[in-house]
N, C-alpha and C. Protein backbone atom coordinates (compact mmCIF):
# COMPACT_ATOMS: atom_id res chain seq x y z
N UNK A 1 -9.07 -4.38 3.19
CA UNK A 1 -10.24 -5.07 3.67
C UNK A 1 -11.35 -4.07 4.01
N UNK A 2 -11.40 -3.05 4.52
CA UNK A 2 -12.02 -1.84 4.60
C UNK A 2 -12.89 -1.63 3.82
N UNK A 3 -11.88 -0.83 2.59
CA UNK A 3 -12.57 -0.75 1.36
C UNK A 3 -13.55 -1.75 0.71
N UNK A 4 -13.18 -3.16 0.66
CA UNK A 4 -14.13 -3.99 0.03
C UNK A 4 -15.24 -3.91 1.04
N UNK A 5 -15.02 -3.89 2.52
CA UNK A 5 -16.13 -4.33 3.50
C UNK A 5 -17.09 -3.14 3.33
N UNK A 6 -16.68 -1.94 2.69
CA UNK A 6 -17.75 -0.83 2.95
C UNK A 6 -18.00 -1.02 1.32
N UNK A 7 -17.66 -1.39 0.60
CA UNK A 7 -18.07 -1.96 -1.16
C UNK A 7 -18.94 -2.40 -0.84
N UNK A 8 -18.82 -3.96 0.03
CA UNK A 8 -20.49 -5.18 0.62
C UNK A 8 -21.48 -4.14 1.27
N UNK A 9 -21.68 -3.77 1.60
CA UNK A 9 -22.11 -2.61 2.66
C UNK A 9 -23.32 -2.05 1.57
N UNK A 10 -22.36 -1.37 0.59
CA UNK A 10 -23.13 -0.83 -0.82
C UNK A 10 -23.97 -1.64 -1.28
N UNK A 11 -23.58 -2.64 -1.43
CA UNK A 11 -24.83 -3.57 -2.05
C UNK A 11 -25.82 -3.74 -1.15
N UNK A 12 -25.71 -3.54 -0.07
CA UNK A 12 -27.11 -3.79 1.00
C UNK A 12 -26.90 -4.92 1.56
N UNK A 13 -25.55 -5.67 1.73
CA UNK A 13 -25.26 -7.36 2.46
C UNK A 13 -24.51 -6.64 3.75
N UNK A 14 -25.39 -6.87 5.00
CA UNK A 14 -24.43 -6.71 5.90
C UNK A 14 -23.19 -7.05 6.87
N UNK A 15 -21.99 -6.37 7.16
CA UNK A 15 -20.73 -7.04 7.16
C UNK A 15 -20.64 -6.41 8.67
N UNK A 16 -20.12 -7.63 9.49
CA UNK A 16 -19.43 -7.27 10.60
C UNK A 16 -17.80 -6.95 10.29
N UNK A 17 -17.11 -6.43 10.57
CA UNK A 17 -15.71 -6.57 10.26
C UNK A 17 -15.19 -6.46 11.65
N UNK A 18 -14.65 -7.71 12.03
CA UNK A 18 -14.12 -8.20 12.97
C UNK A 18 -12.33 -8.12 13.25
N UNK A 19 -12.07 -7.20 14.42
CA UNK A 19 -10.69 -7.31 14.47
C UNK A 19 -9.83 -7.32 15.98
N UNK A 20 -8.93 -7.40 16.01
CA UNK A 20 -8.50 -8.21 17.83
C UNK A 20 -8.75 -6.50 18.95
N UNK A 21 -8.50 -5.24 18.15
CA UNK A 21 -8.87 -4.00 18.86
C UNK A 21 -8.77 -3.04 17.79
N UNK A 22 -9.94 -1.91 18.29
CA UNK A 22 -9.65 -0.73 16.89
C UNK A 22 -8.47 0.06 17.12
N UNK A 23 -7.14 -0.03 17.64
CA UNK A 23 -6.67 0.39 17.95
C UNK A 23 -5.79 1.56 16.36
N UNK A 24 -6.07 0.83 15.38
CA UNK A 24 -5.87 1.18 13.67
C UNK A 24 -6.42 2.62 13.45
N UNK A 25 -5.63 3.50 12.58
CA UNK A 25 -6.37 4.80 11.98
C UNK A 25 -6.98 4.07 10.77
N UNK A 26 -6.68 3.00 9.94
CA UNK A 26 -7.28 2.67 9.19
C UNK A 26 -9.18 2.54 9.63
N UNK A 27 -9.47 2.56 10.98
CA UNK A 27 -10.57 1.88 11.50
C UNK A 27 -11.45 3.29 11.63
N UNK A 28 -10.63 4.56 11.31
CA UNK A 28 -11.64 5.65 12.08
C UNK A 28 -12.46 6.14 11.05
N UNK A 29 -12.60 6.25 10.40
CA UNK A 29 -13.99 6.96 9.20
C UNK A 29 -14.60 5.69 8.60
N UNK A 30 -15.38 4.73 9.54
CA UNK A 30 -16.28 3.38 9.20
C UNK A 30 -17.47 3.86 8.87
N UNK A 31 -18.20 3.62 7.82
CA UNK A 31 -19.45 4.08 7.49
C UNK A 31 -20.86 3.49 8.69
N UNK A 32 -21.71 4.01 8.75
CA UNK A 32 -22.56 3.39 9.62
C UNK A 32 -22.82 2.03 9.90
N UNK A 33 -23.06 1.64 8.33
CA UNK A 33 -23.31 0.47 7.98
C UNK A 33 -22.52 -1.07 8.21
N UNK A 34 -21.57 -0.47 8.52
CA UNK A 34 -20.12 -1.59 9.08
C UNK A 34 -20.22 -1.62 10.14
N UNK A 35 -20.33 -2.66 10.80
CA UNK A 35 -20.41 -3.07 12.35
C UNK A 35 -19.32 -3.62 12.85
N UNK A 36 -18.14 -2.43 14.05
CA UNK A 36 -17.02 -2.91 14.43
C UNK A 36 -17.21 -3.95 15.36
N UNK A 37 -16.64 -4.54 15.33
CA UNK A 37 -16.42 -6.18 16.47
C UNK A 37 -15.33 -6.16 17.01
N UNK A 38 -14.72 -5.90 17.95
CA UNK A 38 -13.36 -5.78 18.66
C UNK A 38 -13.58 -7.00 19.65
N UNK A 39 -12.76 -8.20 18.95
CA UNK A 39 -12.43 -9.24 19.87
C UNK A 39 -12.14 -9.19 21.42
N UNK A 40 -11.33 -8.02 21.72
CA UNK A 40 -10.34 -7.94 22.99
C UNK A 40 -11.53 -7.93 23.67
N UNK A 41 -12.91 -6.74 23.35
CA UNK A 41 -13.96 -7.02 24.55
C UNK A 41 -14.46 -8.12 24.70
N UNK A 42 -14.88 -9.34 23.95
CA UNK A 42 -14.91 -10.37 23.93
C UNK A 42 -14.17 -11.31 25.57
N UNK A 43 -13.38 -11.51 24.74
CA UNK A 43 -12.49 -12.22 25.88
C UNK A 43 -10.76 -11.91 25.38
N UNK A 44 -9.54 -11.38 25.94
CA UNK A 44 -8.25 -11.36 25.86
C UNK A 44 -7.47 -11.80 24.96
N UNK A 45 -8.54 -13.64 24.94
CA UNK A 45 -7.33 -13.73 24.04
C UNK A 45 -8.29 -14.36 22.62
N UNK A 46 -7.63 -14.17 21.54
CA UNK A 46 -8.86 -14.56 20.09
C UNK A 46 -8.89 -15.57 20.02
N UNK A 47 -8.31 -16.84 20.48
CA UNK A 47 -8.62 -18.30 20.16
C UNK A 47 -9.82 -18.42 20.90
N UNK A 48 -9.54 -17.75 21.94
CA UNK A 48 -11.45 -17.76 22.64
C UNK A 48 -12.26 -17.14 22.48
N UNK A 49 -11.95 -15.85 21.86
CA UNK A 49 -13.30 -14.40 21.61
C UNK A 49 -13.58 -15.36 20.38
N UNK A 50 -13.15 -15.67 19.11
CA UNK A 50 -13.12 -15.81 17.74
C UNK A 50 -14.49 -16.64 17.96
N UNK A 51 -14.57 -17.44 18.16
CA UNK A 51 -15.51 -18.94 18.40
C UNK A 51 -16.68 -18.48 19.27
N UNK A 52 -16.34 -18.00 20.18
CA UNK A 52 -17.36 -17.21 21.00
C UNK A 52 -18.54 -15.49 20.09
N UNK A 53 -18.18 -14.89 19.24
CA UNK A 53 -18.36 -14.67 18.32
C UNK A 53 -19.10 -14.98 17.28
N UNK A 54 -18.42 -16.07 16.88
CA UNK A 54 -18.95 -16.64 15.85
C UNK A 54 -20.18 -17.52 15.98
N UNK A 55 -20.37 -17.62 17.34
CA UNK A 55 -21.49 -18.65 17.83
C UNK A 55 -22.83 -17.78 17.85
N UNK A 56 -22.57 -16.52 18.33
CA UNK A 56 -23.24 -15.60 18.36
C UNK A 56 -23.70 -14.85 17.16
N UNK A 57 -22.93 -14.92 16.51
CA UNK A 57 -23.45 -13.72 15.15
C UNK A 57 -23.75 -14.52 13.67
N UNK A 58 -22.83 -15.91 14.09
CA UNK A 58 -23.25 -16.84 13.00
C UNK A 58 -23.92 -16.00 11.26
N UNK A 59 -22.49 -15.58 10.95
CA UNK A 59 -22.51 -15.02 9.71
C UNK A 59 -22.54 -16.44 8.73
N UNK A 60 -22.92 -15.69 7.77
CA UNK A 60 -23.14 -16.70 6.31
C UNK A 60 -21.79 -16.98 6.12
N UNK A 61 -20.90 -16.50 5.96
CA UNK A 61 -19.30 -16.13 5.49
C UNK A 61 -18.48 -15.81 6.30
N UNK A 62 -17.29 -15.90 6.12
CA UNK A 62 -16.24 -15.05 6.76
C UNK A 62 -15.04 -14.76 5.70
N UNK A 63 -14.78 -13.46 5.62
CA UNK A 63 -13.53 -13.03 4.83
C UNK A 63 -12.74 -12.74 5.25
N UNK A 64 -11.76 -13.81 5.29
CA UNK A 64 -10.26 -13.56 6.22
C UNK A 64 -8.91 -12.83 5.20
N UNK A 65 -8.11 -12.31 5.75
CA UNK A 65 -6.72 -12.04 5.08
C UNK A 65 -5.93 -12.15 5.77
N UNK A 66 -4.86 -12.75 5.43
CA UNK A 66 -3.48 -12.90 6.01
C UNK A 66 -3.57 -14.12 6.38
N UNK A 67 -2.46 -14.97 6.64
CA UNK A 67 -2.07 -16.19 6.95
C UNK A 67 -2.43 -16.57 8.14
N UNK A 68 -2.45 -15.02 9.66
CA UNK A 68 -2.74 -15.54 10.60
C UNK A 68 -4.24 -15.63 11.07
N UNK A 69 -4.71 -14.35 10.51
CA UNK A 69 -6.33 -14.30 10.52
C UNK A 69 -6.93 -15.53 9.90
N UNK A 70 -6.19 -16.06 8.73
CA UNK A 70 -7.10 -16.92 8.05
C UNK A 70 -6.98 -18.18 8.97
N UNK A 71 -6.04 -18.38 9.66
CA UNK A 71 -5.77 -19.85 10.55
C UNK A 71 -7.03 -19.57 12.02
N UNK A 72 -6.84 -18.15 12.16
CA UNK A 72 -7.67 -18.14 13.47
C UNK A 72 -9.45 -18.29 12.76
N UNK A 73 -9.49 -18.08 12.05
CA UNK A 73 -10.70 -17.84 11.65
C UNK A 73 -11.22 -19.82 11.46
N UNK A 74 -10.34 -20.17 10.19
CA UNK A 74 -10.49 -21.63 10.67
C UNK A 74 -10.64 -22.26 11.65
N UNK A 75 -9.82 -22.10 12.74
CA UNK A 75 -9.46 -23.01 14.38
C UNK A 75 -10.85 -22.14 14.72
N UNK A 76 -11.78 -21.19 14.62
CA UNK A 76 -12.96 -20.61 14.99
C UNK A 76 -13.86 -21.08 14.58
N UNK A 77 -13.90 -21.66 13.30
CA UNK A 77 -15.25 -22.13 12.89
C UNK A 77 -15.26 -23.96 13.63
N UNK A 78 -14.03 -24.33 13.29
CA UNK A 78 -14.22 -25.36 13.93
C UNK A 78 -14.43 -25.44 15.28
N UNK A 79 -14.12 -24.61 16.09
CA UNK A 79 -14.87 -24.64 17.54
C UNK A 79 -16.04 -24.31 17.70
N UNK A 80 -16.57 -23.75 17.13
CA UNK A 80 -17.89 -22.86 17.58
C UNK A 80 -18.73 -24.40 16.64
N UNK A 81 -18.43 -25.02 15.70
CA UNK A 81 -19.39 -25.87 15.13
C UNK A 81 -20.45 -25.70 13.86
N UNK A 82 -19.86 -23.69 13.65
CA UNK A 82 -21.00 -23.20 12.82
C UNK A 82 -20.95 -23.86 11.19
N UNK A 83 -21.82 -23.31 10.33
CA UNK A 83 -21.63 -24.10 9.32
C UNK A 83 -20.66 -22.53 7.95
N UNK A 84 -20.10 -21.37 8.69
CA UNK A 84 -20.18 -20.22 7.78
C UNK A 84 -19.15 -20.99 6.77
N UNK A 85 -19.00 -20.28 5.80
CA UNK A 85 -18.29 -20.22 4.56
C UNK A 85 -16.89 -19.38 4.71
N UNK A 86 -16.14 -19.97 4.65
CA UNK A 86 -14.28 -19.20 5.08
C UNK A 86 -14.13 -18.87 3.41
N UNK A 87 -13.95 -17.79 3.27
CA UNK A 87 -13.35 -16.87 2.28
C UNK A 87 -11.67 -16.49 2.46
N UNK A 88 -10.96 -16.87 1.92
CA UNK A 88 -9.35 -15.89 1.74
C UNK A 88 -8.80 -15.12 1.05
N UNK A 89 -8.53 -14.18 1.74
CA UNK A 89 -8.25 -13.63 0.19
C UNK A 89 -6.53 -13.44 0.52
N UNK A 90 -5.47 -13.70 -0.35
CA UNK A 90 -4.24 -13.68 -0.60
C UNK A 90 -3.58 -12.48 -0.90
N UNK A 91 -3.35 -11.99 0.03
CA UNK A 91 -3.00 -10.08 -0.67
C UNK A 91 -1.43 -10.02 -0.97
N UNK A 92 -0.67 -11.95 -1.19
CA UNK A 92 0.67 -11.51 -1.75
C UNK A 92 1.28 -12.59 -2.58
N UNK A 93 2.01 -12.49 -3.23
CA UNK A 93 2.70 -13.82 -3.80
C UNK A 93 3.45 -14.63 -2.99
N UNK A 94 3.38 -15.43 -2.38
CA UNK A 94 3.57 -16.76 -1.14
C UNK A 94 4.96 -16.91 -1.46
N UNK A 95 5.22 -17.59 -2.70
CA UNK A 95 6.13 -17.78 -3.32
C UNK A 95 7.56 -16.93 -2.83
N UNK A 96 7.17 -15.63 -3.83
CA UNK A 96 7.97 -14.86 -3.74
C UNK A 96 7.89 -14.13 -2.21
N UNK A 97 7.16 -14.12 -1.42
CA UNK A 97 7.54 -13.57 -0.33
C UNK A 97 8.59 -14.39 1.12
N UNK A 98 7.97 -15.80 0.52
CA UNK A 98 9.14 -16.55 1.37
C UNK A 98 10.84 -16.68 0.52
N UNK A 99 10.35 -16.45 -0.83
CA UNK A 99 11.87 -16.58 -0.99
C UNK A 99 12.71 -14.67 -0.52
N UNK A 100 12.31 -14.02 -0.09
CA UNK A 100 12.29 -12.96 0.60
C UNK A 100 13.08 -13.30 1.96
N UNK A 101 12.10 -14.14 2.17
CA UNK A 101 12.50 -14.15 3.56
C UNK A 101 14.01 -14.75 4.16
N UNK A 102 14.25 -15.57 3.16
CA UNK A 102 15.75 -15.99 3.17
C UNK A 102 16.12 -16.72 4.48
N UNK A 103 15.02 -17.99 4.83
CA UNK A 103 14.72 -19.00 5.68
C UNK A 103 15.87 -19.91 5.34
N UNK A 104 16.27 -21.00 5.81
CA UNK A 104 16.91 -22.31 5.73
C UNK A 104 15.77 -22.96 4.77
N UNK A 105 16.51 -23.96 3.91
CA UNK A 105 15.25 -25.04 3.60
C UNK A 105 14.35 -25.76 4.38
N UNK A 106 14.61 -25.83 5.72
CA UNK A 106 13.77 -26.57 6.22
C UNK A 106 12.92 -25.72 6.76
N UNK A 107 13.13 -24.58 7.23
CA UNK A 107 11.97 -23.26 7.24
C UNK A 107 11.04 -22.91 6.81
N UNK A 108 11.61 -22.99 5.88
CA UNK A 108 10.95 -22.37 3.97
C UNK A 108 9.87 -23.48 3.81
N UNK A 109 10.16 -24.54 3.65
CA UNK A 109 9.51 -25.74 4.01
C UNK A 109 8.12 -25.92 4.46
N UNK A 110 8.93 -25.67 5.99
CA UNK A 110 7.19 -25.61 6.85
C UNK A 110 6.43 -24.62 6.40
N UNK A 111 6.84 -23.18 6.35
CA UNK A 111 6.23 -22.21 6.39
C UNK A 111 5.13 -21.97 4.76
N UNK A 112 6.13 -23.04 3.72
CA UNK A 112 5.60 -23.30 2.65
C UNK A 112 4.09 -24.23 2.83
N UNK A 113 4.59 -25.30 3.73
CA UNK A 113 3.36 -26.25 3.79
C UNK A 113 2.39 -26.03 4.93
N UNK A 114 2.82 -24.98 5.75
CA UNK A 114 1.48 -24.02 6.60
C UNK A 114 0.95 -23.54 5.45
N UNK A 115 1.03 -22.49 4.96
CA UNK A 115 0.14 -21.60 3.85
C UNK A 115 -0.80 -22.61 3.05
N UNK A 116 -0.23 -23.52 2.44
CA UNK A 116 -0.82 -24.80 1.39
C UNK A 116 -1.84 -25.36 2.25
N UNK A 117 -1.54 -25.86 3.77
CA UNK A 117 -2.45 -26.76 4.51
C UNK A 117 -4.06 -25.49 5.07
N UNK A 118 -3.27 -23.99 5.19
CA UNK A 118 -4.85 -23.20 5.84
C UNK A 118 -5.65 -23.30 4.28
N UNK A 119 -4.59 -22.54 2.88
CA UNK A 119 -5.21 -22.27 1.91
C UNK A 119 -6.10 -23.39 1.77
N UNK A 120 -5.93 -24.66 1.58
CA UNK A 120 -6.91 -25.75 1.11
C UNK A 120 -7.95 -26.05 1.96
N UNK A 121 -7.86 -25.27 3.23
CA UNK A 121 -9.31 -25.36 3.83
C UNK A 121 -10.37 -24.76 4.12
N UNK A 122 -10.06 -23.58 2.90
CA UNK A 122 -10.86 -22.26 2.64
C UNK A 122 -11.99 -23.18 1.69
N UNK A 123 -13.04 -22.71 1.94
CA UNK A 123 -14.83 -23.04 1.05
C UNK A 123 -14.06 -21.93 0.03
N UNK A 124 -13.27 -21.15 -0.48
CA UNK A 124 -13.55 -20.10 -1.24
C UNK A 124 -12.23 -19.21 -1.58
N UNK A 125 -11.24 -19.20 -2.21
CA UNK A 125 -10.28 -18.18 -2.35
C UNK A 125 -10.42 -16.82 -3.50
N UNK A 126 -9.71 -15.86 -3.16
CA UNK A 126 -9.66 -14.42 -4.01
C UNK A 126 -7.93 -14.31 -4.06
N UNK A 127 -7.42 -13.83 -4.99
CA UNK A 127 -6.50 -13.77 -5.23
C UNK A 127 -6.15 -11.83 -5.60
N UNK A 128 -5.38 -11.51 -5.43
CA UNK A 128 -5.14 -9.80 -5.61
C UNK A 128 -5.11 -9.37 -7.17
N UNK A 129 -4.55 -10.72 -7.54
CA UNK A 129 -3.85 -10.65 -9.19
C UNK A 129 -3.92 -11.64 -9.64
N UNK A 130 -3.87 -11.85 -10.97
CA UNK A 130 -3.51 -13.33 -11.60
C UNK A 130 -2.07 -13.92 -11.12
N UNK A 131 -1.52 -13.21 -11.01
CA UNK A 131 0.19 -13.83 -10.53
C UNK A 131 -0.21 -14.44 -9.34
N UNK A 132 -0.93 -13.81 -8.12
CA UNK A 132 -1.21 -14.60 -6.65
C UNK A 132 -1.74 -15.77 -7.14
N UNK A 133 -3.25 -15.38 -8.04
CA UNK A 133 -4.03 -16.84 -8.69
C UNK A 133 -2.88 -17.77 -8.82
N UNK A 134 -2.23 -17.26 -9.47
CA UNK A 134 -1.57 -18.85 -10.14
C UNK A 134 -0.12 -19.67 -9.23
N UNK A 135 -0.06 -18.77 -8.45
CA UNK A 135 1.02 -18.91 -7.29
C UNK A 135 -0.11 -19.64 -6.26
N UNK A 136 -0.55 -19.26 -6.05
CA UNK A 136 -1.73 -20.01 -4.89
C UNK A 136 -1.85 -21.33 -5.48
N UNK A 137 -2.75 -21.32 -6.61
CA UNK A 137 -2.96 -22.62 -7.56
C UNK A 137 -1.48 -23.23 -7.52
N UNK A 138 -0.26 -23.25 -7.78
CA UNK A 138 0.87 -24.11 -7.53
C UNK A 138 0.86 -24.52 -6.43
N UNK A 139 0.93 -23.48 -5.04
CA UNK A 139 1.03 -24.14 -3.81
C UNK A 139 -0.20 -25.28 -3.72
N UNK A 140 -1.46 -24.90 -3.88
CA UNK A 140 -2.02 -25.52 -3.36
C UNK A 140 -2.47 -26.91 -4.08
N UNK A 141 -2.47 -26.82 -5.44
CA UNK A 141 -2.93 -27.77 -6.64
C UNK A 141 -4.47 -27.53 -6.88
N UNK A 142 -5.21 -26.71 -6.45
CA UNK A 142 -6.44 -26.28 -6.09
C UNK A 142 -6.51 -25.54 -7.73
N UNK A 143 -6.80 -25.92 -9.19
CA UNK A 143 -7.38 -25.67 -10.31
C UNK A 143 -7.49 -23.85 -10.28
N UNK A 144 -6.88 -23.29 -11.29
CA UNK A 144 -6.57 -22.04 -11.41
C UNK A 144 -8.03 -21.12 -11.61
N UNK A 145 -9.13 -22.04 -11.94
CA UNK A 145 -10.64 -21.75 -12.20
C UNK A 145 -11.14 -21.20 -11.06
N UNK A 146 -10.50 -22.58 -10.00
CA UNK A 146 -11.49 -22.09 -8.74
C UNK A 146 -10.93 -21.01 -7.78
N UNK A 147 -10.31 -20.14 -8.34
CA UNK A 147 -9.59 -19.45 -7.65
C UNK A 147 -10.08 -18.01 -8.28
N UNK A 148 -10.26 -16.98 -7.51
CA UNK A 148 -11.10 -15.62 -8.10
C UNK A 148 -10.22 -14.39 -8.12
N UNK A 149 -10.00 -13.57 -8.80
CA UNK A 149 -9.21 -12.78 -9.19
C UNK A 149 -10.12 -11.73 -8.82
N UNK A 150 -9.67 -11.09 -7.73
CA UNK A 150 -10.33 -9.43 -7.26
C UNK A 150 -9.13 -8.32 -7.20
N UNK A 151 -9.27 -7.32 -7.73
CA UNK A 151 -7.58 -6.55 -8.04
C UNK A 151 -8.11 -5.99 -6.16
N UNK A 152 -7.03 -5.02 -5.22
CA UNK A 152 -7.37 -4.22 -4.09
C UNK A 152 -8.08 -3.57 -5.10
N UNK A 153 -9.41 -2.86 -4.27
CA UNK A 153 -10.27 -2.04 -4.22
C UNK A 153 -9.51 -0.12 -3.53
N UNK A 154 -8.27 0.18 -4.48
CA UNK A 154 -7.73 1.23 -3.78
C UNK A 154 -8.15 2.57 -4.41
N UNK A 155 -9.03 2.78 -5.41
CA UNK A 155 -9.24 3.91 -5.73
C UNK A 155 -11.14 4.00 -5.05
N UNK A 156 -11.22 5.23 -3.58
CA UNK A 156 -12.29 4.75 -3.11
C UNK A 156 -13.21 6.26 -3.29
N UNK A 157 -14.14 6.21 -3.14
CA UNK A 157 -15.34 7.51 -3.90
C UNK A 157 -14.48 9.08 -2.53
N UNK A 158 -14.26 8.83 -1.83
CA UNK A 158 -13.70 10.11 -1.33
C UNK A 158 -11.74 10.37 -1.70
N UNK A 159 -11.33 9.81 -2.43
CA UNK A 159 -9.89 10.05 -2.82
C UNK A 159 -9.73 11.46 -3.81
N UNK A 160 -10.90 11.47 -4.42
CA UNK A 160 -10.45 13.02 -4.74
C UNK A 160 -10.51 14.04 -4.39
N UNK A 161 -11.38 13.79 -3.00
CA UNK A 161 -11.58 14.82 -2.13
C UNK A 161 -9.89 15.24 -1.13
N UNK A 162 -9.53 13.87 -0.77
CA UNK A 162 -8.92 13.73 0.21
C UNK A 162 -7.55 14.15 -0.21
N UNK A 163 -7.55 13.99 -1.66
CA UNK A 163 -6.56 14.14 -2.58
C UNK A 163 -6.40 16.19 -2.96
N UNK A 164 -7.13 16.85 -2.35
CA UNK A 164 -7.35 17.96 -2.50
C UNK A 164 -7.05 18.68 -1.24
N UNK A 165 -6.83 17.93 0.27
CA UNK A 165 -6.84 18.07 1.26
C UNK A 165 -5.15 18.87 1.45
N UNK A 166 -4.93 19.95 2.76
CA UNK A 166 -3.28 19.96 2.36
C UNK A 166 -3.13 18.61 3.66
N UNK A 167 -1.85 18.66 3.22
CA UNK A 167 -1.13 17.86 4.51
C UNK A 167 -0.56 18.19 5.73
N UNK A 168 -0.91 18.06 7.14
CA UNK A 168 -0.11 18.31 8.56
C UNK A 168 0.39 17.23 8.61
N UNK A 169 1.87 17.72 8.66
CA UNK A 169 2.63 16.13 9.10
C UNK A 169 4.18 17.22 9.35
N UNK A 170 5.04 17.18 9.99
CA UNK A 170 6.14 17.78 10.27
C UNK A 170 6.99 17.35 8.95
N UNK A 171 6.99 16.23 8.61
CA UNK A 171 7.60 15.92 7.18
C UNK A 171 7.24 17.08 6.01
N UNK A 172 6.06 17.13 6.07
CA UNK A 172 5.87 18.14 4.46
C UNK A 172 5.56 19.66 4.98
N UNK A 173 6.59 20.43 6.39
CA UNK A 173 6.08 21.41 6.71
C UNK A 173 7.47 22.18 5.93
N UNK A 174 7.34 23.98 5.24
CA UNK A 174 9.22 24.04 5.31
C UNK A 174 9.76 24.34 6.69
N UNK A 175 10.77 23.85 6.36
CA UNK A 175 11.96 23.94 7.57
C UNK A 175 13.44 24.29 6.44
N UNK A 176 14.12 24.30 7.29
CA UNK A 176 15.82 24.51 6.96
C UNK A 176 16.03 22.67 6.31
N UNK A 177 15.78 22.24 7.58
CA UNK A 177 16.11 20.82 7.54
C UNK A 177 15.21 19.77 7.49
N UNK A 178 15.17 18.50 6.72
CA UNK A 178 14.33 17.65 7.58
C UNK A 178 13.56 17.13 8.51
C-alpha cells in the first residue's frame, strides 16, 4: 500500500494514508508528499477515530486492504455520512486462503460470506492478479469486467540502490554458528 500511495503522490493526487499507529518500519522513509494519519491520536479506539476523520478530511476515495480495514473503512463511511468512494483492493486468493485455514464448514461458511457481504459494498475493487479477479468475481458474482487487475507495485525507483546496500542484521554477520 505504500508503494502505490507514494505512485498517487507521483501523479500530483494527494493521499492521506491512514493507519491505527506508525508504529511499522514499513512507515519510516514516507515521501513528503504522503500525509501520515495515525488514528490512535484521534481517539483509542478506530470505530470512533475512522468516522471522525473522515468527517474532517472528506477524501474523494478511500483505498482499503485487508478484510479488516476494508470493514472499518465501510462501518466509517457510513457513520460519518460522507459521500467518498471505498476502493479494495484484495492482496489474496479468499478461496484458497480459507481453505488454508482448515475451519469446520460452518466457519468456512461465515467467514466465506463476511468477505462476499464487505466485497459487494465496495464503489470499486483491484485485484493483485487475474486469479484474485476471478476468485473475487466467484465469491462475489460481481462480473469479472468490473473488477481491476493491478499486479503489487514491488519493484520501487530506490531498490537498486538499496539492493547495493550491505546488510547489519546478526543473521548475515560470520560467526562459527548461527
Amino acid at each position: 500500500m505504500v508503494n502505490l500511495a507514494r505512485g498517487i503522490t507521483t501523479l500530483g493526487n494527494p493521499v492521506d494514508l491512514v493507519v491505527r499507529n506508525a508504529e511499522n518500519s514499513y512507515l519510516i522513509d514516507l515521501p513528503p508528499s504522503l500525509k501520515l494519519v495515525e488514528l490512535d491520536t484521534i481517539h483509542p479506539d478506530v470505530i470512533t477515530a475512522a468516522p471522525i476523520y473522515l468527517k474532517d478530511a472528506r477524501p474523494r476515495a478511500i483505498l482499503a486492504s485487508k478484510e479488516e480495514n476494508s470493514s472499518i473503512a465501510i462501518k466509517a463511511r457510513e457513520r460519518s455520512r460522507i459521500e467518498s468512494r471505498i476502493v479494495i483492493r484484495v492482496p489474496v486468493h479468499l478461496t484458497g486462503r480459507l481453505r488454508q485455514q482448515k475451519n469446520g464448514p460452518l466457519k468456512t461458511w461465515k467467514k466465506w460470506r463476511k468477505s462476499r457481504n464487505i466485497l459487494k459494498q465496495a464503489d470499486s475493487l483491484i485485484a493483485v492478479s487475474s486469479g484474485v479477479a476471478s476468485d473475487i468475481s466467484e465469491i462475489t458474482g460481481i462480473p469479472l469486467e468490473k473488477i481491476h487487475t493491478i499486479p503489487n507495485p514491488v519493484v520501487t525507483p530506490d531498490m537498486k540502490t538499496l539492493a547495493g546496500k550491505s546488510i547489519e542484521h546478526d543473521w548475515f554477520t560470520p560467526k562459527d554458528k548461527p
